[in-house]
Protein backbone atom coordinates (compact mmCIF):
# COMPACT_ATOMS: atom_id res chain seq x y z
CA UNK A 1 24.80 -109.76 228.94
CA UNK A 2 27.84 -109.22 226.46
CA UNK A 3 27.47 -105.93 224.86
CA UNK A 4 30.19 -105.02 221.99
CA UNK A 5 30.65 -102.07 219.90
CA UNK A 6 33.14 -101.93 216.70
CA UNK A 7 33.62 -101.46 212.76
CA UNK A 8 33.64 -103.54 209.76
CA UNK A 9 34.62 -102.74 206.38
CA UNK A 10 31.44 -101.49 204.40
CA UNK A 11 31.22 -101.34 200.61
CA UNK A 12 33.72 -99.40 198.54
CA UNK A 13 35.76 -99.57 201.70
CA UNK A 14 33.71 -97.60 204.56
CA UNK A 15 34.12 -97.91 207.80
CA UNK A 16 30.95 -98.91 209.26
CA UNK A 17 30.11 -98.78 213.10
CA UNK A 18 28.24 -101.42 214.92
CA UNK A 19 26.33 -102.42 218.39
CA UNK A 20 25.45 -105.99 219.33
CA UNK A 21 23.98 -106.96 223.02
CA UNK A 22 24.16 -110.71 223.71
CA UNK A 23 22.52 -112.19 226.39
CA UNK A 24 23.74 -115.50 227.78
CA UNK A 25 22.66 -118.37 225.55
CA UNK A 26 20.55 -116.12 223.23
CA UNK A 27 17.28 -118.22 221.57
CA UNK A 28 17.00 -115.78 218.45
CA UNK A 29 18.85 -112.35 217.12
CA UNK A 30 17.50 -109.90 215.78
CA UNK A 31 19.35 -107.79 213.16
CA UNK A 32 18.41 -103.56 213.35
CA UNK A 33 18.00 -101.33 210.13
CA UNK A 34 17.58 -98.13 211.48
CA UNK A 35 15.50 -95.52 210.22
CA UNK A 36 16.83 -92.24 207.75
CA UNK A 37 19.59 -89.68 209.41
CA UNK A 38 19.30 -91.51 212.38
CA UNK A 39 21.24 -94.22 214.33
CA UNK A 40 21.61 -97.40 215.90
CA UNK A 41 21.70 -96.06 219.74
CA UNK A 42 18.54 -94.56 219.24
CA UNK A 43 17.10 -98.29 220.25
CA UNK A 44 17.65 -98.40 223.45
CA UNK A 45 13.97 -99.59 224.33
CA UNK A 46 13.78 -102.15 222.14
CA UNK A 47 16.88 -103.64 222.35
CA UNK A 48 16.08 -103.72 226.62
CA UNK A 49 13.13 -105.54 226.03
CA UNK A 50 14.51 -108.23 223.37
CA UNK A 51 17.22 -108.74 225.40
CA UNK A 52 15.49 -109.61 228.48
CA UNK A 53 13.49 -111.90 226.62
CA UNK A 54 16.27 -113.52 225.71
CA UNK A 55 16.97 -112.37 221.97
CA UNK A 56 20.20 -111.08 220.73
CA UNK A 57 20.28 -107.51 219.13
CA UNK A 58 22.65 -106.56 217.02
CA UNK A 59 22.74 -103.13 214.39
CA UNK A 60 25.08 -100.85 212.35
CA UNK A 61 25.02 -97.13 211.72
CA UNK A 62 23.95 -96.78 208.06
CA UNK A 63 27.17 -94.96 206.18
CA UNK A 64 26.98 -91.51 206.39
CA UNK A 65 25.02 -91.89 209.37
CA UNK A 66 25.80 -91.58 213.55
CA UNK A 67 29.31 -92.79 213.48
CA UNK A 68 29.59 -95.02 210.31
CA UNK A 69 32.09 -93.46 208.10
CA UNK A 70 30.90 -91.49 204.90
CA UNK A 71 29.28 -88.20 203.46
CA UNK A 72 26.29 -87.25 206.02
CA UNK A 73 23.21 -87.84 204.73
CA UNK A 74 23.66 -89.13 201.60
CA UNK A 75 23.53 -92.46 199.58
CA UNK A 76 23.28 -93.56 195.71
CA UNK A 77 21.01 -96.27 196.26
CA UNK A 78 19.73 -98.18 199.40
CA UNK A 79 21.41 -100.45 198.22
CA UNK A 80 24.50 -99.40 199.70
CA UNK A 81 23.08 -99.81 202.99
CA UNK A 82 21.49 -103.51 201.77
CA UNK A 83 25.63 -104.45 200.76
CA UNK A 84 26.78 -102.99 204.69
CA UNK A 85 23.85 -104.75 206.43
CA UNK A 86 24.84 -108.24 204.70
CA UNK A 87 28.59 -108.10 206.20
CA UNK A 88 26.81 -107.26 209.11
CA UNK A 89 25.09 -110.46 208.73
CA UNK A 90 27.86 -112.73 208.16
CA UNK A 91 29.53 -111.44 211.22
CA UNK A 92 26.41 -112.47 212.79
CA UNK A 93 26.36 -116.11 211.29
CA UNK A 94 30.07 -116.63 212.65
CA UNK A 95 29.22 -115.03 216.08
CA UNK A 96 26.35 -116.97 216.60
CA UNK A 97 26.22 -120.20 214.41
CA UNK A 98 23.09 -121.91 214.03
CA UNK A 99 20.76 -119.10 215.75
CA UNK A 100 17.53 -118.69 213.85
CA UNK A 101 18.17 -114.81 212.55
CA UNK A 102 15.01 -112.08 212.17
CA UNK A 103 15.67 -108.98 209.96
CA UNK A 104 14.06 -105.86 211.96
CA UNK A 105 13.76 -102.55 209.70
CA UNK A 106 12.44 -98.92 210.46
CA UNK A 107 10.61 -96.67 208.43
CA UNK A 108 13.60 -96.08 205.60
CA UNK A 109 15.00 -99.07 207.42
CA UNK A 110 11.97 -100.79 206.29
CA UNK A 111 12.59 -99.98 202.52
CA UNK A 112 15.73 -101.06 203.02
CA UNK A 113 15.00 -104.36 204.64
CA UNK A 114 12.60 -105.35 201.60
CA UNK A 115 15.66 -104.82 199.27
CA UNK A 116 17.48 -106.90 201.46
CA UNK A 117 14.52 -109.80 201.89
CA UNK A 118 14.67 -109.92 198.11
CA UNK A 119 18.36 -110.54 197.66
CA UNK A 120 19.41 -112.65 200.69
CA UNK A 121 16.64 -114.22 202.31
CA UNK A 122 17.77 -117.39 202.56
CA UNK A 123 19.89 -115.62 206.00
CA UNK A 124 16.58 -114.62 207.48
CA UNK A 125 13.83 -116.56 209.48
CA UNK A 126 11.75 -113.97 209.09
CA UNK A 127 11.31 -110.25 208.58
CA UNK A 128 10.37 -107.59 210.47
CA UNK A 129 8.80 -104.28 209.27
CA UNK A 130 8.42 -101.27 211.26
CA UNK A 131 6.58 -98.08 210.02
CA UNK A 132 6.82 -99.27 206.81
CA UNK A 133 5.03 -98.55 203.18
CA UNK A 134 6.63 -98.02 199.66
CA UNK A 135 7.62 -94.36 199.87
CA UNK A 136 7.49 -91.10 201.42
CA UNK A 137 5.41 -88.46 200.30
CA UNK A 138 7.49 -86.40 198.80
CA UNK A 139 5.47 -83.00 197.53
CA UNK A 140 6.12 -82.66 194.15
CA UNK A 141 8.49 -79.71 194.26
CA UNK A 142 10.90 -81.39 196.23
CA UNK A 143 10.25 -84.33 194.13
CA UNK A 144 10.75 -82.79 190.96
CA UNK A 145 14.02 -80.76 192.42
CA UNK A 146 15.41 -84.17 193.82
CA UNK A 147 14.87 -85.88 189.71
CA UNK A 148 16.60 -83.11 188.14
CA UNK A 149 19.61 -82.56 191.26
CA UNK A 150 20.58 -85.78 190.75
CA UNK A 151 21.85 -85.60 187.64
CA UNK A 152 23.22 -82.61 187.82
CA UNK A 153 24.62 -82.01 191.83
CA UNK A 154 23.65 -85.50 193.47
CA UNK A 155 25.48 -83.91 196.80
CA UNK A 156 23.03 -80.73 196.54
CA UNK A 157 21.72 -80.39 200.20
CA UNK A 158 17.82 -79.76 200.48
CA UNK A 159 15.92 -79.93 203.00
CA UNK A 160 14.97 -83.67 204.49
CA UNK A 161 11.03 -82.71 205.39
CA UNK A 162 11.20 -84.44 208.43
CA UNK A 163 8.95 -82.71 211.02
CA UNK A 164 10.14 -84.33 214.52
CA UNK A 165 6.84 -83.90 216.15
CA UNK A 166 5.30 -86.45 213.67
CA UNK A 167 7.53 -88.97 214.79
CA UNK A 168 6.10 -89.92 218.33
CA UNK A 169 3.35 -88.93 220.61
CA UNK A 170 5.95 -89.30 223.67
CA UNK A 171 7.59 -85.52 224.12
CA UNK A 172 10.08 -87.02 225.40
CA UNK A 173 11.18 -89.15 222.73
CA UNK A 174 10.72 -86.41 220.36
CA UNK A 175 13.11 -83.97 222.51
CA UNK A 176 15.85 -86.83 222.65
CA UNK A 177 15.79 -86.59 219.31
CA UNK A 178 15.93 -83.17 218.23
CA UNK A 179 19.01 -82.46 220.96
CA UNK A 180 20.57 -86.21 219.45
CA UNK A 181 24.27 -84.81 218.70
CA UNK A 182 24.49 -87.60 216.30
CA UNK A 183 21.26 -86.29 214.05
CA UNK A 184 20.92 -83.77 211.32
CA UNK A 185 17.16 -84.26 210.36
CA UNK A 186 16.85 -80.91 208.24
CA UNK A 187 18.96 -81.56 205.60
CA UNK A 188 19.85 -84.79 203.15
CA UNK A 189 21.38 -84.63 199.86
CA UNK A 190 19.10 -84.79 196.61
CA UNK A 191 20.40 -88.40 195.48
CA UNK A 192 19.32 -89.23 199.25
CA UNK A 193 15.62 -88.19 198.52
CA UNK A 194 15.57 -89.45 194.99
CA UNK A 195 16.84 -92.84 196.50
CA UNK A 196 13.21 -92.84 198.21
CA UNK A 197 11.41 -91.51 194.96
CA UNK A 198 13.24 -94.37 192.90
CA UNK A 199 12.77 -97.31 195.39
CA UNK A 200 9.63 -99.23 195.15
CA UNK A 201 9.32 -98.70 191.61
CA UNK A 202 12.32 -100.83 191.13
CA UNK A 203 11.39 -103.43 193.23
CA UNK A 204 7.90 -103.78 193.10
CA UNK A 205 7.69 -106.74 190.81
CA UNK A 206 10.17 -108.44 193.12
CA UNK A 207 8.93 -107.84 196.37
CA UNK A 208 6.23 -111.16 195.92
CA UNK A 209 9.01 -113.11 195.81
CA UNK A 210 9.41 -112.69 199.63
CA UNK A 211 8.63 -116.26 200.92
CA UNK A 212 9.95 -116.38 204.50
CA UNK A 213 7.46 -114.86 207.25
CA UNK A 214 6.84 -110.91 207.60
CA UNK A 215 5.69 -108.81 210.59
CA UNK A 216 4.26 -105.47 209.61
CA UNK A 217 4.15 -102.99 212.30
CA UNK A 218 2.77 -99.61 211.99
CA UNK A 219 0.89 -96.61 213.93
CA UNK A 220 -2.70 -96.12 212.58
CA UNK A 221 -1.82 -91.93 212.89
CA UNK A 222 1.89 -92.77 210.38
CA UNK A 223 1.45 -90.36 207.79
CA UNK A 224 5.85 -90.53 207.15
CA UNK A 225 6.04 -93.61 205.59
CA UNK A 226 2.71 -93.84 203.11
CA UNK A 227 1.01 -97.02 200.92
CA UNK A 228 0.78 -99.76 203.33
CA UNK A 229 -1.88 -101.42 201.19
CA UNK A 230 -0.27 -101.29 198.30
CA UNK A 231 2.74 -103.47 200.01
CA UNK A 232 0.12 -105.85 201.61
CA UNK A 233 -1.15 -106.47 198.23
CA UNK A 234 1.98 -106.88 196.38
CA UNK A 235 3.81 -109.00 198.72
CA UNK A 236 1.76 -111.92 198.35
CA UNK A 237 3.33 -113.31 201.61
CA UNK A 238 1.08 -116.63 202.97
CA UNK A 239 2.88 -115.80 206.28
CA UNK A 240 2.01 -112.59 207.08
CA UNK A 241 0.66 -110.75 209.90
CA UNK A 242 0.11 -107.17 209.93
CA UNK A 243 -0.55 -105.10 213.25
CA UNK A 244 -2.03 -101.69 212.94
CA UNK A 245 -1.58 -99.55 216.41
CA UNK A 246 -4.68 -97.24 217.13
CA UNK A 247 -2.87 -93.61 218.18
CA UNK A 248 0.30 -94.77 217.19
CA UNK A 249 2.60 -92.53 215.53
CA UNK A 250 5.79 -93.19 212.90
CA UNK A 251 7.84 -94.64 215.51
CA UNK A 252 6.00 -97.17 217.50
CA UNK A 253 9.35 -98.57 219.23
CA UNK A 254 10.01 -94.50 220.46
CA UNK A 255 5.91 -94.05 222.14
CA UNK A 256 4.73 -93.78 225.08
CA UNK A 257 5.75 -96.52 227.56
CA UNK A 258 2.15 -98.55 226.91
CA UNK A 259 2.23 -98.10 223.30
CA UNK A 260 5.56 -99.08 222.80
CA UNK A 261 5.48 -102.04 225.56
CA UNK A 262 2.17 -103.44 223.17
CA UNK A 263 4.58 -103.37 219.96
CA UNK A 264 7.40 -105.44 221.65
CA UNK A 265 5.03 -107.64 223.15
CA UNK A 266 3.93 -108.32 219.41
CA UNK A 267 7.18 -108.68 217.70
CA UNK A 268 8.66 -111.00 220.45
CA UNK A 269 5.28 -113.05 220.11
CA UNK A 270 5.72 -113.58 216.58
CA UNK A 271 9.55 -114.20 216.83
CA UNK A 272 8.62 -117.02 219.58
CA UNK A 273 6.15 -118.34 217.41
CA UNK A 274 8.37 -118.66 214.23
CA UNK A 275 11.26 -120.52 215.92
């Protein structure tokens, strides 16, 4: 296997940090969108298992994020991180011309990926979401403090309300995460958490117009990432297949070895079967 790690230029100029693990004669790739104030090294697991099936992985930090280039924790729109993922793309199409190409995105990943479906889909085979929904739940403090922030200190710093122990039943993954040198999950800037609030009602008379295939992946016990049936609904998709975990938590690619193992076993089924 050919494993690579570098930088592109990112919009407005940022350098943006990348991974990509080829095996020899790859059948598929599969292009990462990590989750929020997180990172591409964080998976490991998943890109083992594609890779020994014989699918490509590639993945960039998000800016501001791991060791991408820019203020930590912060964004005006995800669609910042849409504009980095797409040169990561066409590095992708001249690496590996002619290779059918599957968008996989995590939780905020996952938000990000549908804004990225809707623009340039005609890169994509298929797409791939993980954890995914329409929004967080934001209580309506922080809510109403991230509206009114924004317009007056976008770079305020309040707390993220991530609670690591809701992320995975596996102790261990949870550890590896809070001790992650690379992670700050306690704070994000309030134009980060109003870029959640403002999402999916922006897009959510575009997000039908997703035509190539979806996989849906969640944990029945995901309480991060909330509204799953209101994205079945409005994505109108006549290829879609939706798998709902019993005892699976947010991140179904960080559980326990079984749980996790069932998940890849799924997505590498439904990549096979939409060569």
């Amino acid at each position: 296997m050919q494993y690579n790690e570098n930088h592109f230029q990112g919009l407005k100029n940022y350098k943006i940090y990348y991974q990509s693990w080829v095996p020899e004669k790859p059948k598929a790739i599969v292009q990462i969108v990590h989750g929020g104030v997180e990172h591409i090294g964080r998976y490991k697991h998943l890109v083992d298992y594609l890779t020994s099936s014989g699918i490509a992985v590639y993945g960039n930090d998000h800016r501001g994020n791991g060791k991408s280039e820019g203020r930590r924790n912060h964004i005006g729109s995800f669609d910042e991180f849409v504009e980095d993922c797409y040169q990561l793309t066409k590095i992708i199409k001249k690496e590996q011309k002619g290779k059918p190409l599957f968008l996989v995105g995590h939780s905020m990943g996952s938000l990000v990926s549908q804004r990225y479906a809707i623009k340039y889909q005609k890169e994509l085979k298929g797409l791939v979401l993980s954890g995914s929904g329409t929004g967080v739940p934001l209580p309506k403090p922080l809510e109403l403090l991230a509206r009114v922030m924004v317009k007056i200190w976008p770079t305020f710093m309040g707390s993220a309300g991530i609670i690591p122990e809701e992320l995975s039943s596996d102790p261990e993954s949870v550890e590896d995460y809070i001790n992650d040198p690379l992670i700050n999950y306690k704070k994000a800037t309030a134009s980060y958490g109003y870029a959640f609030v403002k999402h999916y009602p922006e897009i959510k008379d575009k997000i039908g117009a997703i035509k190539i295939p979806v996989l849906i992946q969640k944990g029945e016990l995901d309480k991060l990432v909330i509204n799953i049936d209101e994205l079945i609904d409005d994505l109108k998709n006549t290829d879609l297949t939706v798998k709902i975990y019993p005892d699976g938590w947010h991140e179904m690619y960080t559980e326990t070895k079984e749980k996790r193992d069932e998940a890849f076993a799924d997505l590498e089924k439904w990549i096979n079967s939409h060569l």
